[in-house]
N, C-alpha and C. Protein backbone atom coordinates (compact mmCIF):
# COMPACT_ATOMS: atom_id res chain seq x y z
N UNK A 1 12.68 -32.49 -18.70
CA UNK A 1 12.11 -31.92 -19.90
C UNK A 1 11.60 -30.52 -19.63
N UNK A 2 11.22 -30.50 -18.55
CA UNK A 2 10.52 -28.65 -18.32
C UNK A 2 11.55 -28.12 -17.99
N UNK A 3 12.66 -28.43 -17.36
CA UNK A 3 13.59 -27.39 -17.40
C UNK A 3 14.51 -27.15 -18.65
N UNK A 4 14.54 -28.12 -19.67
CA UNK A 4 15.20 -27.55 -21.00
C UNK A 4 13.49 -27.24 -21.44
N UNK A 5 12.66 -26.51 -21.25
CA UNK A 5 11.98 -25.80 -21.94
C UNK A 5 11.94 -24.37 -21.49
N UNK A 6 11.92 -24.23 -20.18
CA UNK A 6 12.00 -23.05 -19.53
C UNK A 6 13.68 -22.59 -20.02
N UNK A 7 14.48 -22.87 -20.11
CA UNK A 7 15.68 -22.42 -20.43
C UNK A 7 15.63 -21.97 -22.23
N UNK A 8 14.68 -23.10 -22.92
CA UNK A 8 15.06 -22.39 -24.29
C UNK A 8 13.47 -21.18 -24.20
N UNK A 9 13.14 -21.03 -23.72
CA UNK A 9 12.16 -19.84 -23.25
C UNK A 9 12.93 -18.50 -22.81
N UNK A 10 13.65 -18.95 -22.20
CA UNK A 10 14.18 -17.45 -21.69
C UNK A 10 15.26 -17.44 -22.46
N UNK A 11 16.15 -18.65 -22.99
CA UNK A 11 17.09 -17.90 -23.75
C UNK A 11 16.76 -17.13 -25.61
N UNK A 12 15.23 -17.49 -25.75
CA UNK A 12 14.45 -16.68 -26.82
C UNK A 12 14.33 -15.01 -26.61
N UNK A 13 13.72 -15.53 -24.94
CA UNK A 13 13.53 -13.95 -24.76
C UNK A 13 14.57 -13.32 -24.34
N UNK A 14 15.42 -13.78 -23.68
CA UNK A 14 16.72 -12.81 -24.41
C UNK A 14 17.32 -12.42 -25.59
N UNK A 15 17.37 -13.55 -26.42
CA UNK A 15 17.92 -12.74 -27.77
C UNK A 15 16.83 -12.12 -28.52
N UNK A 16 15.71 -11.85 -28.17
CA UNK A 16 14.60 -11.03 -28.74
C UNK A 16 15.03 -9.24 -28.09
N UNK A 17 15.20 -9.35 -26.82
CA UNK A 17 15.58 -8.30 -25.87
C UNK A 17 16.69 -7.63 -26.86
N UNK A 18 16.47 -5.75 -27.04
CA UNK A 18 17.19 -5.20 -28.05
C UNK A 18 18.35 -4.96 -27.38
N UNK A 19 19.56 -4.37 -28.13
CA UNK A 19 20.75 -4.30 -27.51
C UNK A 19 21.67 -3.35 -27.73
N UNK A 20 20.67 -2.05 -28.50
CA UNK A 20 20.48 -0.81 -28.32
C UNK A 20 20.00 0.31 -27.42
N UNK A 21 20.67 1.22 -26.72
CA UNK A 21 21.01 1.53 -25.44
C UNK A 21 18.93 2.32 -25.60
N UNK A 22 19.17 3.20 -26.87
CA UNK A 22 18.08 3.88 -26.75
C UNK A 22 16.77 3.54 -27.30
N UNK A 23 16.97 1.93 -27.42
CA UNK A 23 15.90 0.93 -27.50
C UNK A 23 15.69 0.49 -26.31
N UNK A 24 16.40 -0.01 -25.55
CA UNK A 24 16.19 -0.62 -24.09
C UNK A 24 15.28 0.40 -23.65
N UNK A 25 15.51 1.97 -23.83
CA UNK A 25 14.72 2.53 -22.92
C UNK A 25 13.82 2.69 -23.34
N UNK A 26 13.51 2.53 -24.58
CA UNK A 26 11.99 2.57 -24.64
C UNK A 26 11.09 1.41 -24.44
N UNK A 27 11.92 0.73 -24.68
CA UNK A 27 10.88 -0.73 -24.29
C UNK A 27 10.76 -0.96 -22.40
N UNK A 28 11.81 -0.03 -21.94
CA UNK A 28 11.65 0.08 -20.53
C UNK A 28 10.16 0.68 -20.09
N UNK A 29 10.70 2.17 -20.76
CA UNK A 29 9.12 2.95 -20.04
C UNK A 29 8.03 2.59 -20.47
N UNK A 30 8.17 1.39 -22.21
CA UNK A 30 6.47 1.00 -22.70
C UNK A 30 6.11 0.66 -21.72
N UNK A 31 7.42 -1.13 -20.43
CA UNK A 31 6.86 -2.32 -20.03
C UNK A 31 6.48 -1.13 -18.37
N UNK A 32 6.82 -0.11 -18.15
CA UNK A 32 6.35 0.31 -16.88
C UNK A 32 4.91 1.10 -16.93
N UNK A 33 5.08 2.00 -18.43
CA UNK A 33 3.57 2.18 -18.45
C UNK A 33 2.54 1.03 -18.68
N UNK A 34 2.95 0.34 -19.48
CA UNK A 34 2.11 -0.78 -19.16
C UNK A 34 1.04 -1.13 -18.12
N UNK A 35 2.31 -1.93 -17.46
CA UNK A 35 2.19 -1.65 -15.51
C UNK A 35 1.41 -1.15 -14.90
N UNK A 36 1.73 -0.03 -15.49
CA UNK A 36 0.62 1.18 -14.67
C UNK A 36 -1.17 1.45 -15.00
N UNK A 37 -1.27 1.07 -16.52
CA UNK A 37 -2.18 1.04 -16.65
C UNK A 37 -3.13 -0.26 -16.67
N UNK A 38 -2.41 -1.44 -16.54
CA UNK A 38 -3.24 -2.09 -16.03
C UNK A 38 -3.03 -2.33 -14.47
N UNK A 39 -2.50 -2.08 -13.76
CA UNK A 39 -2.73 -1.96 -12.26
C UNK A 39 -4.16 -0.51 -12.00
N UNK A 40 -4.23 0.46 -12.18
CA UNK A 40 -5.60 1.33 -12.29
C UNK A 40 -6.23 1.12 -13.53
N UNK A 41 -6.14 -0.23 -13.70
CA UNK A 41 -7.52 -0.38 -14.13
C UNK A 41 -9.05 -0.12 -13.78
N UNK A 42 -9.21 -0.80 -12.42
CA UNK A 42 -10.25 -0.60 -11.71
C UNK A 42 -10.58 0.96 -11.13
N UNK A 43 -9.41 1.63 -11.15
CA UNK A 43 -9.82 3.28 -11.38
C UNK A 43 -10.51 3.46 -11.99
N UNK A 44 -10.05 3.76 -13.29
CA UNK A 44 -10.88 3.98 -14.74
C UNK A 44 -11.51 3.38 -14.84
N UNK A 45 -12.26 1.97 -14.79
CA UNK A 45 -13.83 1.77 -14.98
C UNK A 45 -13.98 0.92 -14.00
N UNK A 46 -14.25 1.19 -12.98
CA UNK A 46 -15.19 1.10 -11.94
C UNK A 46 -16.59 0.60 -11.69
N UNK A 47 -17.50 0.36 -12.85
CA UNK A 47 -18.51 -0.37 -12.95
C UNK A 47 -17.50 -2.07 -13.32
N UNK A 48 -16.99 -1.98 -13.86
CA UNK A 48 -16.66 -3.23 -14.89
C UNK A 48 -15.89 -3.92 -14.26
N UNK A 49 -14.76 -3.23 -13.10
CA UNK A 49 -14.18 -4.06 -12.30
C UNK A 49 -15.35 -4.82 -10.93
N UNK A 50 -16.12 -3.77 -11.15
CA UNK A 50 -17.26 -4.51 -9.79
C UNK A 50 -17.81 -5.83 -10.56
N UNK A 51 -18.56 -5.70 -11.49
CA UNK A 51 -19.27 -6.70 -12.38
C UNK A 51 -18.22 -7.70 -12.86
N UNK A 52 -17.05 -7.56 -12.53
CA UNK A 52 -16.02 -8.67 -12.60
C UNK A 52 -15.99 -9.26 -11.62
N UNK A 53 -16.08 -8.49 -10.23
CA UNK A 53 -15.52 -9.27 -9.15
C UNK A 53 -17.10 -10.33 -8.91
N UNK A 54 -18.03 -9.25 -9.51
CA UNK A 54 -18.88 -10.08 -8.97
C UNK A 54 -19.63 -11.58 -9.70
N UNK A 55 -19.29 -11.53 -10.94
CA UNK A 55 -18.55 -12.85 -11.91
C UNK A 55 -18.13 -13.63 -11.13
N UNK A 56 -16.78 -13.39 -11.03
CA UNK A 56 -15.37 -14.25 -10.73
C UNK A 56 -16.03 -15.05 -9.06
N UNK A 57 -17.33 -13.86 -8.56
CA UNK A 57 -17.04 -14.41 -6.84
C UNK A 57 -18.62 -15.97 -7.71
N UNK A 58 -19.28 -15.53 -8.37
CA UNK A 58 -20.30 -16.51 -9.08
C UNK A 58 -19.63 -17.97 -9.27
N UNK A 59 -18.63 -17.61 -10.27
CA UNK A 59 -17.72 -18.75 -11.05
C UNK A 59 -16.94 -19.39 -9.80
N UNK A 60 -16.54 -19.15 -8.88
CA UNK A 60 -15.61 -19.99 -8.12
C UNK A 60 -17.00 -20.62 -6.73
N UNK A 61 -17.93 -20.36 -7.12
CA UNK A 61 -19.28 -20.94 -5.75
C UNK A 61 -19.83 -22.26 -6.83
N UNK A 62 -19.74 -21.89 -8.22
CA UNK A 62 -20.23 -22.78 -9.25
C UNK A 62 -19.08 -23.61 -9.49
N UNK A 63 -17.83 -23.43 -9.68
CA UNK A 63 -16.50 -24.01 -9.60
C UNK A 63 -16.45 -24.90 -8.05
N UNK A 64 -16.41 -24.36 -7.00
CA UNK A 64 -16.42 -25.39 -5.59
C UNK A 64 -17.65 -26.33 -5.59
N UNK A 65 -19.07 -26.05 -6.10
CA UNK A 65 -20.04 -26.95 -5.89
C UNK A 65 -19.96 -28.26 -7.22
N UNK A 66 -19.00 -27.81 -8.49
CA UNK A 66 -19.28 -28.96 -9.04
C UNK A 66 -18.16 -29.62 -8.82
N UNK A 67 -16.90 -29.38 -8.41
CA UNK A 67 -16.13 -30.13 -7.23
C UNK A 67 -16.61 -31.16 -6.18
N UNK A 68 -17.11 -30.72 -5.40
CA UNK A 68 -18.08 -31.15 -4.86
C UNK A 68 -18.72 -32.44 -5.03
N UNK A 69 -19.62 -31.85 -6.09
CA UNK A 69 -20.49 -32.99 -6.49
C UNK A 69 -19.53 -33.98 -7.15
N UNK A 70 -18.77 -33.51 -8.35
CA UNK A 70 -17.35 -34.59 -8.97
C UNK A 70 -16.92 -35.72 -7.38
N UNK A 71 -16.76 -34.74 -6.79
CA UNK A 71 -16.64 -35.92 -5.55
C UNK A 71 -16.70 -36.80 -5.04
N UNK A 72 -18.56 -36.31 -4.79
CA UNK A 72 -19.42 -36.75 -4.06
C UNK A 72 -19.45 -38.17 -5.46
N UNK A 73 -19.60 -37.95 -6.01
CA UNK A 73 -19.76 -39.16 -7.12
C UNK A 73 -18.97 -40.16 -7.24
N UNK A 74 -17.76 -39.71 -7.85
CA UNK A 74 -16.48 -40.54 -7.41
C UNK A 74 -16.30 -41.18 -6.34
N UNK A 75 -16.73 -40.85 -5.02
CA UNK A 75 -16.99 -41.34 -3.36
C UNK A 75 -18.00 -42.69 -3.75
N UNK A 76 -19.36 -42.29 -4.46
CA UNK A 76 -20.21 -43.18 -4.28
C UNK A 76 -20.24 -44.28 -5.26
N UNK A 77 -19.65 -44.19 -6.25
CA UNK A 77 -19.46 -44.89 -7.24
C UNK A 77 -18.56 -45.95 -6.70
N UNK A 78 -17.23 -45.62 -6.22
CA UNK A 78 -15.84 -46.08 -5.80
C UNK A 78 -16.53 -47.33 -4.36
N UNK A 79 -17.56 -46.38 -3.62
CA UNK A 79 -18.20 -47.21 -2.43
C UNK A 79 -19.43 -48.25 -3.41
N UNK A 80 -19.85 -48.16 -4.43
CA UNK A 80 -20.49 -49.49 -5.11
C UNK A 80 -19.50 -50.45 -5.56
N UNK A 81 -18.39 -49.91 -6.35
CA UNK A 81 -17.40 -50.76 -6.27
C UNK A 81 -17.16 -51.59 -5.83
N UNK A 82 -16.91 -51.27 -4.39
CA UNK A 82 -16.08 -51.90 -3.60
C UNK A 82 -16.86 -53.24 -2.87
N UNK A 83 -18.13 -52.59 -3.14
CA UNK A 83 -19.47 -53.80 -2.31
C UNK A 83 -19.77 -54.28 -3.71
N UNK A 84 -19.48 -54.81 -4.68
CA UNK A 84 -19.71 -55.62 -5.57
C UNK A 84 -18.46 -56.15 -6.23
N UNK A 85 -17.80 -55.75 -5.29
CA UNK A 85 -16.32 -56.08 -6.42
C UNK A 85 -15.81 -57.86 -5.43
N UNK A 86 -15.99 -58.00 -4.79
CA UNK A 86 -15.66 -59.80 -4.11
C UNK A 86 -16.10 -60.60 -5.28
N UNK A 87 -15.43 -61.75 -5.74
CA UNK A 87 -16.05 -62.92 -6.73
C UNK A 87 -17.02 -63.98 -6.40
N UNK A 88 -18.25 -64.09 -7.54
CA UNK A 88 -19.26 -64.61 -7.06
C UNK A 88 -18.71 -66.06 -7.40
N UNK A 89 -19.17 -66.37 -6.59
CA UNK A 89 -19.09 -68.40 -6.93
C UNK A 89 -20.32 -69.55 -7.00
N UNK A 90 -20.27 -69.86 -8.29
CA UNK A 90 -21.52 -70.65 -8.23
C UNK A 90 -21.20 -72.10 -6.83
N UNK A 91 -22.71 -72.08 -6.26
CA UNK A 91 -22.49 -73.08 -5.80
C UNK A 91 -22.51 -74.48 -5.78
N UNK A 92 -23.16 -74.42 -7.04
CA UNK A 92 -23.40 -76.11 -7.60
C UNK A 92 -21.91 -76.62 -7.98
N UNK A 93 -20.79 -75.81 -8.78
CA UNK A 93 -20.11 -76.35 -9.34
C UNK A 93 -18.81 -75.72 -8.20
N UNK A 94 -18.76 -74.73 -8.16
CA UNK A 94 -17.51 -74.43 -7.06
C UNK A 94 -16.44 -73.76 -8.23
N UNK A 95 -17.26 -72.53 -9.17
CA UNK A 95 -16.24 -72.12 -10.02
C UNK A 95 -16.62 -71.06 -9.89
N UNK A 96 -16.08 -69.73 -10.50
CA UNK A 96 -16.49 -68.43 -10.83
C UNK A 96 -17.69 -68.55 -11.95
N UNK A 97 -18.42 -68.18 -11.91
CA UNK A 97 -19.09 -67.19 -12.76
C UNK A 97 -19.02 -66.52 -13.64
N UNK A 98 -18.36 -66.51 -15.24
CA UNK A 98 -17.83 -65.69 -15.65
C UNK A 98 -18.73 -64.37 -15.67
N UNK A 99 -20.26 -64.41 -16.16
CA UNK A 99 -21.33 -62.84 -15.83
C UNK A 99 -20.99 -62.48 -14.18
N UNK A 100 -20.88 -62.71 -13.87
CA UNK A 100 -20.63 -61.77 -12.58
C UNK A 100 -19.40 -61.77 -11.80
N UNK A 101 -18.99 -61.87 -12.37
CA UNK A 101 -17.34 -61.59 -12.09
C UNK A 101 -17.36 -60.33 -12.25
N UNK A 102 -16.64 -59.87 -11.00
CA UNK A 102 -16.04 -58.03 -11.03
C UNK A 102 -14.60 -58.02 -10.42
N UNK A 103 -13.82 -57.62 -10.94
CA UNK A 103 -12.19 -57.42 -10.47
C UNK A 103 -12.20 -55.95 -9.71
N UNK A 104 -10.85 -56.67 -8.94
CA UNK A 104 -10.64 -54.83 -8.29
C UNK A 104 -9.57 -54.45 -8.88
N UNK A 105 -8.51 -55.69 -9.47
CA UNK A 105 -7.73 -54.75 -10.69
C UNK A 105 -7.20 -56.24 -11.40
N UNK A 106 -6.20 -55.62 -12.43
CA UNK A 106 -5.67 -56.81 -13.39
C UNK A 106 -6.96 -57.47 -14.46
N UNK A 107 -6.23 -58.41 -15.10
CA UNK A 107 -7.62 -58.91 -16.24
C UNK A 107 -7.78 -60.64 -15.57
N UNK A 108 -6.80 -61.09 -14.86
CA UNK A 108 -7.01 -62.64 -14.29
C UNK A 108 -8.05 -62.90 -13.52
N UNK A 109 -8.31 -63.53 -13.65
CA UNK A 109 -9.35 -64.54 -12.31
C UNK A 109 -9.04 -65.59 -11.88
N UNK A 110 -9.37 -65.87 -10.75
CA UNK A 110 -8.43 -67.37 -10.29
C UNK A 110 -9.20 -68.49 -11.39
N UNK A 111 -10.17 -68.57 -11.78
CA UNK A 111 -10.25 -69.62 -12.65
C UNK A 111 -8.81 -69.44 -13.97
N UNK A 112 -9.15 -68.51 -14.21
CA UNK A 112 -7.56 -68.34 -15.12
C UNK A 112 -6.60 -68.84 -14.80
N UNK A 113 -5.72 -68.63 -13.84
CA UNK A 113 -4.62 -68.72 -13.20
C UNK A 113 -4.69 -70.52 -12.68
N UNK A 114 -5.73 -71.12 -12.67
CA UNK A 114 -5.50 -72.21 -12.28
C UNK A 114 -4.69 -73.44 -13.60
N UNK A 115 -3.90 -73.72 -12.76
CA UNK A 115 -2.98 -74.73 -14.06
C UNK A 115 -3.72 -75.91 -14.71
N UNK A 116 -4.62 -75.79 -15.24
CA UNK A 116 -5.03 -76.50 -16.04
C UNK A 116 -4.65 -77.14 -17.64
N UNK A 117 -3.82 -76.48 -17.88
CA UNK A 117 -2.78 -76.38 -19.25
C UNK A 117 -1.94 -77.88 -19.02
N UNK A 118 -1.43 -78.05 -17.60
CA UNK A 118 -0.57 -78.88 -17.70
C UNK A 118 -1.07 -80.16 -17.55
N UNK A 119 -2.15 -80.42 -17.82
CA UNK A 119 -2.61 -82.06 -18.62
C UNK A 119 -3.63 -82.34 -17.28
N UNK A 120 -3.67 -83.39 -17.18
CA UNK A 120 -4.76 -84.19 -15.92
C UNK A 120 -3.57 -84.18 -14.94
N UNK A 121 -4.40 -84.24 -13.77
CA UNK A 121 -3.88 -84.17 -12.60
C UNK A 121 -3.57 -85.98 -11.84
N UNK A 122 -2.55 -86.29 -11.83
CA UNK A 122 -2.50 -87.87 -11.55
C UNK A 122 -1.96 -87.97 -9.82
N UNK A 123 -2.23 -89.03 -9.78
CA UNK A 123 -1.37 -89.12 -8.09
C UNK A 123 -0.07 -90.00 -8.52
N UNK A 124 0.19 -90.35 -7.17
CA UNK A 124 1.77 -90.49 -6.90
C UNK A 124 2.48 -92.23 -7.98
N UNK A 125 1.28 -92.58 -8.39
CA UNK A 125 1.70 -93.75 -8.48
C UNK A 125 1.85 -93.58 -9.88
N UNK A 126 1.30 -93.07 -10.74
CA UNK A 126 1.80 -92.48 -11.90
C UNK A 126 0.31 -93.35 -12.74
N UNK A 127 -1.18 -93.64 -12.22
CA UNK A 127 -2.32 -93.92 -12.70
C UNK A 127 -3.02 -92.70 -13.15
């Protein structure tokens, strides 16, 4: 799918692209002055590129620390998980619990899964 998008992308911007000799060139020297003036940018204002860099160096110390912390959370959360996630079993009866039941994935529990559907359980003699 992204490569039939990138293809009807560029085949837009080609048939947008003029196909007049003394159009091409002007849309040549716009896309080089262009170029030029935003590459010396930071020439020409020189306060504003500093107060950018010194932004951008803010935003990526505030960007790595809430990384970080996203982490650090996900780590500790994932480690409660994992120490509460075993099935509790009452011991009087020898069943799950349905309140404290915690899965580590799927919606079953072995009380679920146990075949109980298929009637009473008889022995061999057919009593």
């Amino acid at each position: 799918m992204g490569l039939l998008r990138i293809a009807t992308f560029a085949a837009v911007a080609v048939a947008l692209l003029p196909s007049d000799r003394e159009q091409q060139q002007r849309l040549y020297e716009r896309a080089g002055a262009t170029a030029e003036w935003v590459i010396t940018f930071c020439d020409r204002n020189a306060y504003t590129c500093t107060k950018g860099s010194e932004l951008w160096s803010q935003f990526l110390a505030k960007a790595e620390f809430g990384a970080k912390l996203a982490y650090d959370l996900m780590r500790e959360h994932e480690g409660s998980n994992l120490a509460t996630s075993s099935l509790k079993v009452e011991e009087s009866k020898g069943k799950v619990a349905p309140a404290l039941l915690e899965r580590e994935s799927g919606t079953l529990t072995p009380l679920d899964k146990e075949p109980d559907w298929r009637g009473k359980h008889h022995d061999k003699n057919g009593i």
